[in-house]
N, C-alpha and C. Protein backbone atom coordinates (compact mmCIF):
# COMPACT_ATOMS: atom_id res chain seq x y z
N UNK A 1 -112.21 -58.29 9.84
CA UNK A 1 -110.96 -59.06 9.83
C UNK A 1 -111.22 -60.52 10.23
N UNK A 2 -110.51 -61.40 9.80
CA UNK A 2 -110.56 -62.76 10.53
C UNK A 2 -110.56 -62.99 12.05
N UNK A 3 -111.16 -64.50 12.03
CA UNK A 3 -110.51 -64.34 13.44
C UNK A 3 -109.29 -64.74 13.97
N UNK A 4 -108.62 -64.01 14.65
CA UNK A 4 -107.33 -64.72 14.98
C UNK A 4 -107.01 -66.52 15.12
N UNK A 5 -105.98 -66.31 14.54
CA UNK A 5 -106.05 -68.07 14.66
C UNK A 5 -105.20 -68.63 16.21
N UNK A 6 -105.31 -69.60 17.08
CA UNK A 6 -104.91 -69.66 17.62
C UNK A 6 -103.84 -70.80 17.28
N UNK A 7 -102.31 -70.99 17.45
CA UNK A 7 -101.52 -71.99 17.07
C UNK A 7 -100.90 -72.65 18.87
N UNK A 8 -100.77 -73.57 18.45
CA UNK A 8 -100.04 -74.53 20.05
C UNK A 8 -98.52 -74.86 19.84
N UNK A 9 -97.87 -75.23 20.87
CA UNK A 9 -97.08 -75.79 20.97
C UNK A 9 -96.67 -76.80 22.02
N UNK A 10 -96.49 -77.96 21.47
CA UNK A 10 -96.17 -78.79 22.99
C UNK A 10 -95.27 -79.94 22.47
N UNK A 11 -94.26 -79.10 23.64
CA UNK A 11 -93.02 -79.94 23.45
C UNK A 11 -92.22 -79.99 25.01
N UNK A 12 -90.85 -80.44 24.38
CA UNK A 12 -90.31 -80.17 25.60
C UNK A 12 -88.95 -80.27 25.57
N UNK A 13 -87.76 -79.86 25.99
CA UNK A 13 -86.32 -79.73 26.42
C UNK A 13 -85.87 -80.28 27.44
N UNK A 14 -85.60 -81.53 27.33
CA UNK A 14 -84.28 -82.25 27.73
C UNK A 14 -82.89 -81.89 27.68
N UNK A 15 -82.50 -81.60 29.00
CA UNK A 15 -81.01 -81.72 28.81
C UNK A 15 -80.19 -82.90 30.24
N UNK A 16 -79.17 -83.21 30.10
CA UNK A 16 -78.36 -84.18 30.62
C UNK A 16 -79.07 -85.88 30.37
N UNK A 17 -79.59 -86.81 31.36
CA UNK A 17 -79.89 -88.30 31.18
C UNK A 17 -80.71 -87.94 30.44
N UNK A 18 -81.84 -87.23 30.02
CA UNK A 18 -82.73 -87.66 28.80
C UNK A 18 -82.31 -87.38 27.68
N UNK A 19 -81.28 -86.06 27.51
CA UNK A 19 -80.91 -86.05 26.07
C UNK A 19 -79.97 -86.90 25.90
N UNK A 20 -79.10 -87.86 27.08
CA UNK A 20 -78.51 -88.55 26.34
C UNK A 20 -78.93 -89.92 25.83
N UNK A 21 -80.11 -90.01 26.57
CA UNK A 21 -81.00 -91.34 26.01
C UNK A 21 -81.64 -91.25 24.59
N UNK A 22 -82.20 -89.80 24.68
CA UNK A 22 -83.00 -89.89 23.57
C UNK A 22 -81.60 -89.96 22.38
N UNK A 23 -80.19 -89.43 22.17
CA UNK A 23 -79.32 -89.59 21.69
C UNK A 23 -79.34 -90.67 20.93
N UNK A 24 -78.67 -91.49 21.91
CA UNK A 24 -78.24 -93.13 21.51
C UNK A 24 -79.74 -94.01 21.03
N UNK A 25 -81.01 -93.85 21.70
CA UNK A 25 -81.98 -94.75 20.76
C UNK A 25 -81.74 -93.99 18.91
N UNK A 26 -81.75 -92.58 19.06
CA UNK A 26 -81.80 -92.63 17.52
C UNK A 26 -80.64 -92.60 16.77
N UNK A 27 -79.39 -92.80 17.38
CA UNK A 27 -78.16 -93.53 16.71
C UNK A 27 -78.35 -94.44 16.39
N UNK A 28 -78.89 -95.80 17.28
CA UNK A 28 -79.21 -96.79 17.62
C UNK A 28 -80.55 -97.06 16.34
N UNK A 29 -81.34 -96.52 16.09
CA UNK A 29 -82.14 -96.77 15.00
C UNK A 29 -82.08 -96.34 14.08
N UNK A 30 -81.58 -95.22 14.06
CA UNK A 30 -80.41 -94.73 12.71
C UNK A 30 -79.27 -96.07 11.77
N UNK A 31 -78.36 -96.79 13.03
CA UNK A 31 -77.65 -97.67 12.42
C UNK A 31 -78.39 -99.13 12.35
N UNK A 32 -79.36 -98.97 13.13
CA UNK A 32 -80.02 -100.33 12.83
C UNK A 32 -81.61 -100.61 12.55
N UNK A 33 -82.03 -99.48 11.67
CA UNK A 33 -83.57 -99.40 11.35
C UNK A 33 -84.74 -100.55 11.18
N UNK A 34 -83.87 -101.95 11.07
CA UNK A 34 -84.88 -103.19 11.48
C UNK A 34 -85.12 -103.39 12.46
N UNK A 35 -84.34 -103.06 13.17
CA UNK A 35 -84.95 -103.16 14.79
C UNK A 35 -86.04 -102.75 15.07
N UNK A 36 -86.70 -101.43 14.83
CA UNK A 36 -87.57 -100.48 15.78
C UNK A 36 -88.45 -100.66 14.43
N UNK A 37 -89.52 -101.71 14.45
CA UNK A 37 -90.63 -101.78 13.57
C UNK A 37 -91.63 -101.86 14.39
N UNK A 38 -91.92 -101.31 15.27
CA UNK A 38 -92.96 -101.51 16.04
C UNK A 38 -93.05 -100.38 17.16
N UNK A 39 -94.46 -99.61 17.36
CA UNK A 39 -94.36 -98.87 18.71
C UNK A 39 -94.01 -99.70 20.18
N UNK A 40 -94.24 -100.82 20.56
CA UNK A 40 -94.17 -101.66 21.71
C UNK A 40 -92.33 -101.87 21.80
N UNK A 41 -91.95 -101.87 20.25
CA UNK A 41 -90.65 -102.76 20.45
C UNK A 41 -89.90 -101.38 20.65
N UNK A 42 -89.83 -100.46 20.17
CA UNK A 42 -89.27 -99.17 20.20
C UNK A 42 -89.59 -98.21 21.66
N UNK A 43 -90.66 -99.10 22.19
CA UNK A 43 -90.59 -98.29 24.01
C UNK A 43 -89.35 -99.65 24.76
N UNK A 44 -89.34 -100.48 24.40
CA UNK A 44 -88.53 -101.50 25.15
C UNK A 44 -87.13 -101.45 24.33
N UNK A 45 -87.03 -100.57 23.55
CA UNK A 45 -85.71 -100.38 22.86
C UNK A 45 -85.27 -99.44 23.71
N UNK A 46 -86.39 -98.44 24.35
CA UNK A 46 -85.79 -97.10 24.62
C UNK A 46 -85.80 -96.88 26.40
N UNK A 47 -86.39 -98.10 27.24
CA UNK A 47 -86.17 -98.22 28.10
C UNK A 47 -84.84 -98.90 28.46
N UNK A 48 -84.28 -99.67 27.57
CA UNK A 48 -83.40 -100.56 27.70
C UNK A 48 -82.19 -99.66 27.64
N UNK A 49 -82.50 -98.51 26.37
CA UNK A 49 -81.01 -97.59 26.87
C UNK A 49 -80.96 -96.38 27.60
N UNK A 50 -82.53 -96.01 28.56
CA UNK A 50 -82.49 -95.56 29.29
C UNK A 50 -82.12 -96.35 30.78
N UNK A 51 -82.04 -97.47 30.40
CA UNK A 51 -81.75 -98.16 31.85
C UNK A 51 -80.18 -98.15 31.62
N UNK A 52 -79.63 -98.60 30.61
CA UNK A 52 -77.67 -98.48 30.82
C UNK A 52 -77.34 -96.91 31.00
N UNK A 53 -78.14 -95.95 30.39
CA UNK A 53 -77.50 -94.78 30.83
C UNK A 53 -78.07 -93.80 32.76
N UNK A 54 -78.67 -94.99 33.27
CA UNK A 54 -79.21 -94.81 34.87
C UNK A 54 -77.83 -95.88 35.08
N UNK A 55 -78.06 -97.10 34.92
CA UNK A 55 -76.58 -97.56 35.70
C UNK A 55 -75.36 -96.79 35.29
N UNK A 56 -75.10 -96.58 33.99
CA UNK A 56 -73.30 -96.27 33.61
C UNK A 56 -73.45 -94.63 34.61
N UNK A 57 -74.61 -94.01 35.07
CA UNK A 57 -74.69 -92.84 35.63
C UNK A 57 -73.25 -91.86 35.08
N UNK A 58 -73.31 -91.87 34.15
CA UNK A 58 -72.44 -90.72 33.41
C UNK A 58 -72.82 -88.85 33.70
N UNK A 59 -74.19 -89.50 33.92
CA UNK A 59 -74.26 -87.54 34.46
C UNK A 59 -74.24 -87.00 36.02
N UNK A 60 -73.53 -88.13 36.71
CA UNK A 60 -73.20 -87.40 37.83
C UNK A 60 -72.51 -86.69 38.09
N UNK A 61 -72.72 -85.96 39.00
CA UNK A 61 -72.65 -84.45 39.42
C UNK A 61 -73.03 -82.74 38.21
N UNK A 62 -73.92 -83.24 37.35
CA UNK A 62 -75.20 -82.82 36.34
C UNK A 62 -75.07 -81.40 37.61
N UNK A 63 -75.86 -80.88 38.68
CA UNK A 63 -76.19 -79.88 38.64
C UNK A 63 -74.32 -78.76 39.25
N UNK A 64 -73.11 -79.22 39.23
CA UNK A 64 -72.32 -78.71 39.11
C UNK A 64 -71.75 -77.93 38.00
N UNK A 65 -72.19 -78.56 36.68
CA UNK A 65 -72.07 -78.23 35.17
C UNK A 65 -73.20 -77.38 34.50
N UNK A 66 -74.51 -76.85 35.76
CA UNK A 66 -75.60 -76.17 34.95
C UNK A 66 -76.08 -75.12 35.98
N UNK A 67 -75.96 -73.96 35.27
CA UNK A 67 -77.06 -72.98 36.27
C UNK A 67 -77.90 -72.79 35.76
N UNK A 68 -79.24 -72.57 35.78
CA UNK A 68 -80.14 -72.07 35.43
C UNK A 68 -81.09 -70.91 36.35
N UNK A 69 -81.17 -69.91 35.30
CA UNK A 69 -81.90 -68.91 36.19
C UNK A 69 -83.10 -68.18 35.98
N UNK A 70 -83.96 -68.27 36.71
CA UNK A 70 -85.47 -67.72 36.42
C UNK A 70 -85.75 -66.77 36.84
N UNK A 71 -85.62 -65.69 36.14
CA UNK A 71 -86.09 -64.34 36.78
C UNK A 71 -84.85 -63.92 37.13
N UNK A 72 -83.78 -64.18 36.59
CA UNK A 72 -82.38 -63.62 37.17
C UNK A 72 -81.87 -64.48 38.22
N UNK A 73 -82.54 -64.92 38.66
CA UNK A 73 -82.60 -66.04 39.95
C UNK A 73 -81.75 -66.98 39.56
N UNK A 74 -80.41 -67.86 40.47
CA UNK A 74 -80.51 -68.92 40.16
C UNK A 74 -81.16 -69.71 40.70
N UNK A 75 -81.31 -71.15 40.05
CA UNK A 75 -82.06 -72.37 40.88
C UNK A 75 -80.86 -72.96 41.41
N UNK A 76 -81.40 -73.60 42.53
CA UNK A 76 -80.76 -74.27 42.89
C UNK A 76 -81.00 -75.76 42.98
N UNK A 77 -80.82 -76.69 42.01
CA UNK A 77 -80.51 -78.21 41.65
C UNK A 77 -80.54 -79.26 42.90
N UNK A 78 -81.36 -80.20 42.90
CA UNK A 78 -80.77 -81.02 44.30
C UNK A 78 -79.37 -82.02 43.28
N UNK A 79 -78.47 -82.02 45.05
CA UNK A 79 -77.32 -82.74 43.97
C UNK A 79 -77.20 -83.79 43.67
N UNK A 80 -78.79 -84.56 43.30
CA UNK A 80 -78.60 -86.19 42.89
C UNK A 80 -78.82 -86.08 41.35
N UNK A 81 -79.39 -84.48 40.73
CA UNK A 81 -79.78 -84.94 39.84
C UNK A 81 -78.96 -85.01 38.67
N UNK A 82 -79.72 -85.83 37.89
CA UNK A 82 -78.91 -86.04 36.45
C UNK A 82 -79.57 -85.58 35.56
N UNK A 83 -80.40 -84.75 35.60
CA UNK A 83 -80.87 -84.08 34.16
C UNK A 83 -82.07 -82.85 34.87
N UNK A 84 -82.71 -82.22 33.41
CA UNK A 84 -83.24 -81.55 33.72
C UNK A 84 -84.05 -81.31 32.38
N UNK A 85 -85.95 -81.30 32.63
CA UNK A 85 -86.26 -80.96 31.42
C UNK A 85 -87.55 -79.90 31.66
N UNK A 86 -87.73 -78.87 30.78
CA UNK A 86 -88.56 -77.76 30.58
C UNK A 86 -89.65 -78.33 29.79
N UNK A 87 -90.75 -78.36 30.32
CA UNK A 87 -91.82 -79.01 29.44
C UNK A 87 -92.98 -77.59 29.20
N UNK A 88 -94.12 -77.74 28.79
CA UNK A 88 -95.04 -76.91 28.20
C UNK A 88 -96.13 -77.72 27.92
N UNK A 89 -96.17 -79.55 28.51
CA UNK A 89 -97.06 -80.25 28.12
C UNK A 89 -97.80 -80.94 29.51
N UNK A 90 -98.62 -81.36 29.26
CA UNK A 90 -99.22 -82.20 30.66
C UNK A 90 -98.27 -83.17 30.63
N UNK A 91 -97.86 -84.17 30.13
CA UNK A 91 -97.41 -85.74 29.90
C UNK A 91 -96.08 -86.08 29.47
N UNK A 92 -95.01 -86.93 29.55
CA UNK A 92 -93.93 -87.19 28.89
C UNK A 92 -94.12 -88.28 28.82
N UNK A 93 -93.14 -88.62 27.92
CA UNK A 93 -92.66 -90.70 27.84
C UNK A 93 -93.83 -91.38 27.67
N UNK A 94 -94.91 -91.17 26.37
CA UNK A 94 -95.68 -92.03 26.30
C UNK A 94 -96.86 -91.58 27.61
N UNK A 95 -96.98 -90.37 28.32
CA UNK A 95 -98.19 -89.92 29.01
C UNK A 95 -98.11 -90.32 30.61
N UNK A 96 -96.74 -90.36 31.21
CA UNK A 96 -96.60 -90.13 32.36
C UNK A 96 -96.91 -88.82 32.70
N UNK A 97 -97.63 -88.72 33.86
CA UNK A 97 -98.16 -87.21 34.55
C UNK A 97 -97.52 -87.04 35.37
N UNK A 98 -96.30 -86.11 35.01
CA UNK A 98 -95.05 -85.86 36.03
C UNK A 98 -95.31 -84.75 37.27
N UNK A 99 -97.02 -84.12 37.09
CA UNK A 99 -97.28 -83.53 37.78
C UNK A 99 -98.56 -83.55 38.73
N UNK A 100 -98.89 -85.14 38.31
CA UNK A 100 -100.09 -85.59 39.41
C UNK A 100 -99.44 -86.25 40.32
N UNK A 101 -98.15 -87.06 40.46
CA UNK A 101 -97.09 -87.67 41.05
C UNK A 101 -96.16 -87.22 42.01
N UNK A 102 -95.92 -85.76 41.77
CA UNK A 102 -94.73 -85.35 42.50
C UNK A 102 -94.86 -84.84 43.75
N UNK A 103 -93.93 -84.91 44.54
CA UNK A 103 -94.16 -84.86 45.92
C UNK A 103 -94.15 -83.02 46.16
N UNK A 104 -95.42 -82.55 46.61
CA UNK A 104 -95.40 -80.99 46.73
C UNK A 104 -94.72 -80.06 47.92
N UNK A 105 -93.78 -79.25 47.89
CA UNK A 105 -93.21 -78.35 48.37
C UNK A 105 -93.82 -78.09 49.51
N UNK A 106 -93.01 -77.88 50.65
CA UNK A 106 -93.80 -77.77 52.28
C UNK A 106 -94.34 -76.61 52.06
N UNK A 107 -95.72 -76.59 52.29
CA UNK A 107 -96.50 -75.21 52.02
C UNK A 107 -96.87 -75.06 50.78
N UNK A 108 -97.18 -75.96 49.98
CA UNK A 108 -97.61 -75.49 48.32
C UNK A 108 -98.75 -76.46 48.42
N UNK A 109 -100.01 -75.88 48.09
CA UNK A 109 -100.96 -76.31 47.92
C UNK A 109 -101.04 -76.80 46.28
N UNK A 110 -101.90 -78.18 45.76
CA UNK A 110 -101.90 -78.90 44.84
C UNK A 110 -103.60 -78.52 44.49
N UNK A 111 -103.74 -78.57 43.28
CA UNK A 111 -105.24 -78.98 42.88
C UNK A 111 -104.83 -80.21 41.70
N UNK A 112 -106.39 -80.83 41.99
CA UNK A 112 -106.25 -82.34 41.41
C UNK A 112 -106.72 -82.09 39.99
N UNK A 113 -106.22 -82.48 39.05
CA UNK A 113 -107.27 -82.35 37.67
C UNK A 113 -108.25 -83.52 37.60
């Protein structure tokens, strides 16, 4: 028989401030496709409406409107946040390492890659 093939996936699920960012940039280049001719100009397109949707803070109070549960479990949300995303990848946003950065759990040991 062959050998099994192995297939990947790497992505990730945004929901609340990132899906509504990622939203409006591709409305936003949807209605205005001269704009975003460039990878450089299209990260400063997309910081720019990730920065009005951090000030207009439209998703506050985000973990009142979401349960999520793992293992039957719910989580429990800290209540500043405004979004929430499920990844499956090392990197987001152009290769931020959201997990060499984060501050580790009292008692959770880290290894470095």
């Amino acid at each position: 028989p062959p050998p099994p093939t192995v297939k990947h996936l790497n992505n990730y699920l945004g929901i609340g401030i990132d899906a509504q960012c990622a939203l409006a940039f591709h409305q936003m280049r949807e209605k205005y496709p001269s704009w975003f001719q460039s990878q450089m100009g299209n990260k400063m397109w997309y910081t720019g409406v990730g920065a009005k949707d951090l000030l207009e803070r439209k998703c506050l109070g985000f973990p009142r409107r979401l349960t999520i549960l793992a293992d039957g479990v719910p989580l429990t949300l800290p209540p500043y946040a405004q979004g929430v995303l499920v990844l499956n990848i090392n990197s987001y946003m152009g290769g931020v390492d959201l997990w060499r950065y984060g501050v580790p759990y009292e008692g959770e040991e880290r290894e470095c890659a």
